[in-house]
C-alpha atoms as a PDB file:
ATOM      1  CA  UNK A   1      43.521  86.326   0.129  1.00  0.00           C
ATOM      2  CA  UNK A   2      42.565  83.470  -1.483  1.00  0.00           C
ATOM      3  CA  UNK A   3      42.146  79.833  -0.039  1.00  0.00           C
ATOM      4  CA  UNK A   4      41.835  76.800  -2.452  1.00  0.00           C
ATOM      5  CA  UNK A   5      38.798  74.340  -1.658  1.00  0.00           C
ATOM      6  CA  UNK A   6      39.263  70.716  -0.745  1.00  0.00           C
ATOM      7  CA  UNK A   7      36.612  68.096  -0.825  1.00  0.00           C
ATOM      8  CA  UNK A   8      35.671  66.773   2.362  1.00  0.00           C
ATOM      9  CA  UNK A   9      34.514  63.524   3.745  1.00  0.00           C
ATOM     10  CA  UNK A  10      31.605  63.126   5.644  1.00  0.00           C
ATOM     11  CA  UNK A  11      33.106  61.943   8.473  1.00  0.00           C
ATOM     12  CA  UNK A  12      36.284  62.815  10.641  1.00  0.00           C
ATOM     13  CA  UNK A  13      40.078  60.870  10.952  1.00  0.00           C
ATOM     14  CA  UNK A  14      41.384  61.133  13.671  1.00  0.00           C
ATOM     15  CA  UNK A  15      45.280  60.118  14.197  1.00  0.00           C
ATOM     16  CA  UNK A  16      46.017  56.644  14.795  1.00  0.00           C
ATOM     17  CA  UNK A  17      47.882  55.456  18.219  1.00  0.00           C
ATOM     18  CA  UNK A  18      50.220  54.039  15.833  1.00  0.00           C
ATOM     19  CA  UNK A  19      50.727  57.448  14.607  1.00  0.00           C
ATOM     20  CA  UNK A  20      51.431  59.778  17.561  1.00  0.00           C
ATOM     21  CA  UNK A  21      54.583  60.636  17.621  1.00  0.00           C
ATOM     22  CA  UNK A  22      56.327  61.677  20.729  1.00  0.00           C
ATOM     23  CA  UNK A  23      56.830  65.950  20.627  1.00  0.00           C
ATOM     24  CA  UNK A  24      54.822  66.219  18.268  1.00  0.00           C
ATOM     25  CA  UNK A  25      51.349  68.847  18.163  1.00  0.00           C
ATOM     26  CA  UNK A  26      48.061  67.350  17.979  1.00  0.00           C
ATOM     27  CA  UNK A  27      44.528  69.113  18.152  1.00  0.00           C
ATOM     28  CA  UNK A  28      41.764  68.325  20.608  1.00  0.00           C
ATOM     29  CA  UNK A  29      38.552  68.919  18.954  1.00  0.00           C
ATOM     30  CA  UNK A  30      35.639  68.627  21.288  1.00  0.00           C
ATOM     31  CA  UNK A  31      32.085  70.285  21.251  1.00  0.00           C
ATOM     32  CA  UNK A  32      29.711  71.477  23.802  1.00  0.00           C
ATOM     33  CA  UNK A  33      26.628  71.086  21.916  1.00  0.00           C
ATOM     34  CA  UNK A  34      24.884  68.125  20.581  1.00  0.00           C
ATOM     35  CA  UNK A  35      24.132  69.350  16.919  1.00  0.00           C
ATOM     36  CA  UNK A  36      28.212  70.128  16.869  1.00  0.00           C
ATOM     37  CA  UNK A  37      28.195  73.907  15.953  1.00  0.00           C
ATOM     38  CA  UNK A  38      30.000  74.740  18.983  1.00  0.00           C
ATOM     39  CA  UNK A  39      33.510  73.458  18.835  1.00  0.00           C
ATOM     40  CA  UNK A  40      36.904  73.604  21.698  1.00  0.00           C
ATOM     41  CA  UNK A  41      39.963  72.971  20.386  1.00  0.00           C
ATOM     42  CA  UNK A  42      42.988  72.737  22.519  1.00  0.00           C
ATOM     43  CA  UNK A  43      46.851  72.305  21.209  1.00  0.00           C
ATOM     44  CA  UNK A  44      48.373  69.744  22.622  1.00  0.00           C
ATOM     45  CA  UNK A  45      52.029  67.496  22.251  1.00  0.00           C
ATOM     46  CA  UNK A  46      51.946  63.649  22.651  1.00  0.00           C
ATOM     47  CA  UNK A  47      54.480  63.231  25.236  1.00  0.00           C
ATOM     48  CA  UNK A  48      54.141  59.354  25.407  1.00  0.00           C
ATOM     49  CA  UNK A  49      52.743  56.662  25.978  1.00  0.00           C
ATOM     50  CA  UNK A  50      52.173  54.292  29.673  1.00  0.00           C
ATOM     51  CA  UNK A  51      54.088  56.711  31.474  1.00  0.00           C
ATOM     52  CA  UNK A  52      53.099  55.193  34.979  1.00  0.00           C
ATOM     53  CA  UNK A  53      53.607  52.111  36.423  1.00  0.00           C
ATOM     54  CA  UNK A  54      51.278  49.144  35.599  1.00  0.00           C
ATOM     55  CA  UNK A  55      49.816  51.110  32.708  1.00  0.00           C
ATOM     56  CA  UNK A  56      48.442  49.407  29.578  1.00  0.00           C
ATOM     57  CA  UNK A  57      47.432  50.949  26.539  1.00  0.00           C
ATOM     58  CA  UNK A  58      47.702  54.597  27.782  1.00  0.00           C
ATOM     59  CA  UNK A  59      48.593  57.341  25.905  1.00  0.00           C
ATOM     60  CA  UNK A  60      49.506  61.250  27.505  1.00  0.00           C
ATOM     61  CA  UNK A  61      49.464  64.696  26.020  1.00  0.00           C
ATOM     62  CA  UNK A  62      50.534  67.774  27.518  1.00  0.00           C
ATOM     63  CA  UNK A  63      49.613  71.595  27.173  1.00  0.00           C
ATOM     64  CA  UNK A  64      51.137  73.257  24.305  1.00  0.00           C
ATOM     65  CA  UNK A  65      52.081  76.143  26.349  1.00  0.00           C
ATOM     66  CA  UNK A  66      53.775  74.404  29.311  1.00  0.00           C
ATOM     67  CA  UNK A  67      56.059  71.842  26.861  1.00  0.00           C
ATOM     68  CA  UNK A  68      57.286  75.091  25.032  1.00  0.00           C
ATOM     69  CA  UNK A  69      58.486  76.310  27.970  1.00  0.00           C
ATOM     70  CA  UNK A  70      59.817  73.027  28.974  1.00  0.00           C
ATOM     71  CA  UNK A  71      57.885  70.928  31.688  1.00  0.00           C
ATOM     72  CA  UNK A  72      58.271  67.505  31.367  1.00  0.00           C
ATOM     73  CA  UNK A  73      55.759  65.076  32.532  1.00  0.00           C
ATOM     74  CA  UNK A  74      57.353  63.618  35.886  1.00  0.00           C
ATOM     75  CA  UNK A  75      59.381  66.678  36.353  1.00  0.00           C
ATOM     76  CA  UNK A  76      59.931  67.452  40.275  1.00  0.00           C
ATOM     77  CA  UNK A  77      60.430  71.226  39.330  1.00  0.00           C
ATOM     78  CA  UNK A  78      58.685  73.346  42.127  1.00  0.00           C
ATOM     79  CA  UNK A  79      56.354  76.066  40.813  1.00  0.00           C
ATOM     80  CA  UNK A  80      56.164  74.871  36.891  1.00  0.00           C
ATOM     81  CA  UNK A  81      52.339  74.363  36.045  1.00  0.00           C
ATOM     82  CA  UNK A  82      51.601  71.667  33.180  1.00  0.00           C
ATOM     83  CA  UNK A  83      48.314  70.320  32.147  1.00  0.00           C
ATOM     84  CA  UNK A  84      48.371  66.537  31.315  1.00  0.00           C
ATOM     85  CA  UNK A  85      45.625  64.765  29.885  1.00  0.00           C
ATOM     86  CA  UNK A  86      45.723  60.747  29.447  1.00  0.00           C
ATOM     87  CA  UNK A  87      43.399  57.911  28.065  1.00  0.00           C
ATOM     88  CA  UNK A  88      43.074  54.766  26.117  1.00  0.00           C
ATOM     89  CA  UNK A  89      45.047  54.794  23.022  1.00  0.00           C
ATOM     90  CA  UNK A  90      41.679  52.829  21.612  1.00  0.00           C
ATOM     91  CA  UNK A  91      39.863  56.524  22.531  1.00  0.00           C
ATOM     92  CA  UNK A  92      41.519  59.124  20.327  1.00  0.00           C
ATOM     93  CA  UNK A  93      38.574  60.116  17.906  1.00  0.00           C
ATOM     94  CA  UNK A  94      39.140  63.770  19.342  1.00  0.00           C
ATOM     95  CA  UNK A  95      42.470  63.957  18.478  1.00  0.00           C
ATOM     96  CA  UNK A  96      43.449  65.341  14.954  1.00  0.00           C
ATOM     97  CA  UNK A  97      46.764  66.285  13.111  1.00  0.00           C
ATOM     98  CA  UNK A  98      46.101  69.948  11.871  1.00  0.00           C
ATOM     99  CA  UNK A  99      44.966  69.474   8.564  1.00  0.00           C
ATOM    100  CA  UNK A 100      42.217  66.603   9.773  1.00  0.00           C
ATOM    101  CA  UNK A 101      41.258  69.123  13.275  1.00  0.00           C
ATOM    102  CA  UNK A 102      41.022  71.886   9.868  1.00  0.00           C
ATOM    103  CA  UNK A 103      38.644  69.288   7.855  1.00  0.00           C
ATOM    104  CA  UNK A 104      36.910  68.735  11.331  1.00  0.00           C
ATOM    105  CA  UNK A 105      36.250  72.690  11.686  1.00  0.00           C
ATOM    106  CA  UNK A 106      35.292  73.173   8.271  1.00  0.00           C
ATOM    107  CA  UNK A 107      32.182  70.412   8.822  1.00  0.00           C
ATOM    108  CA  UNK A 108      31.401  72.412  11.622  1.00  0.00           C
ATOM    109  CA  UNK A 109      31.265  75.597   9.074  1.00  0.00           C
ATOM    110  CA  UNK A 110      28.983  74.269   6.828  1.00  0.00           C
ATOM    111  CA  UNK A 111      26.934  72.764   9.720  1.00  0.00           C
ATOM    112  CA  UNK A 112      26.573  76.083  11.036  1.00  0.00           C
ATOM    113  CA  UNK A 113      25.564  77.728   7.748  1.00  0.00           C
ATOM    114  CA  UNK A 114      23.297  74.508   7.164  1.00  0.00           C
ATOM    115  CA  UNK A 115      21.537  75.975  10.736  1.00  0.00           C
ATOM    116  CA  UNK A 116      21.662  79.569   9.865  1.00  0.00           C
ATOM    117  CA  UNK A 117      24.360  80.260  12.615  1.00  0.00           C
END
């Protein structure tokens, strides 16, 4: 199996708050090292956007697993487990469509080789 090589920039784009799109999958790429060689990603689905009262400027995304089997943030639904995560729309530099989380994680590839990981 074959896959074709891309350049790469040097640094990472993340999605735009004007960009999310409600039900739609993003990626969470985070990393628990300094020199970036270790990365987390999590799959997650935009699910909107100053869902509480008196927010301002506040996105949400919830667990891939627990949308697909359809919890919905403000759902009253006894016993259904969701994982919601919200912040500033201005702090999204972790969050990647998949091709930009793949760009991210092949970076992280070459940093690793760079380091003789």
């Amino acid at each position: 199996m074959y896959f074709s090589g891309r350049e790469l920039t040097p640094y990472a784009e993340p999605v735009l708050s004007k960009e999310l799109q409600e039900g739609k999958v993003y990626f969470a790429v985070n990393y628990v090292d300094e020199q970036m060689l270790i990365p987390v990603v999590e799959t997650l689905v935009f699910v909107g956007r100053n869902l509480e009262p008196g927010d301002a400027g506040k996105v949400y995304f919830q667990d891939v697993e627990s949308f697909r089997e359809g919890v919905r943030y403000g759902s009253d639904s006894e016993g259904e487990l969701a994982k919601f995560e919200t912040g500033s729309e201005n702090m999204l530099d972790h969050i990647f469509d998949y091709e930009r989380a793949l760009d991210v994680l092949m970076r992280c590839s070459l940093r690793r080789q760079e380091g003789g990981i």
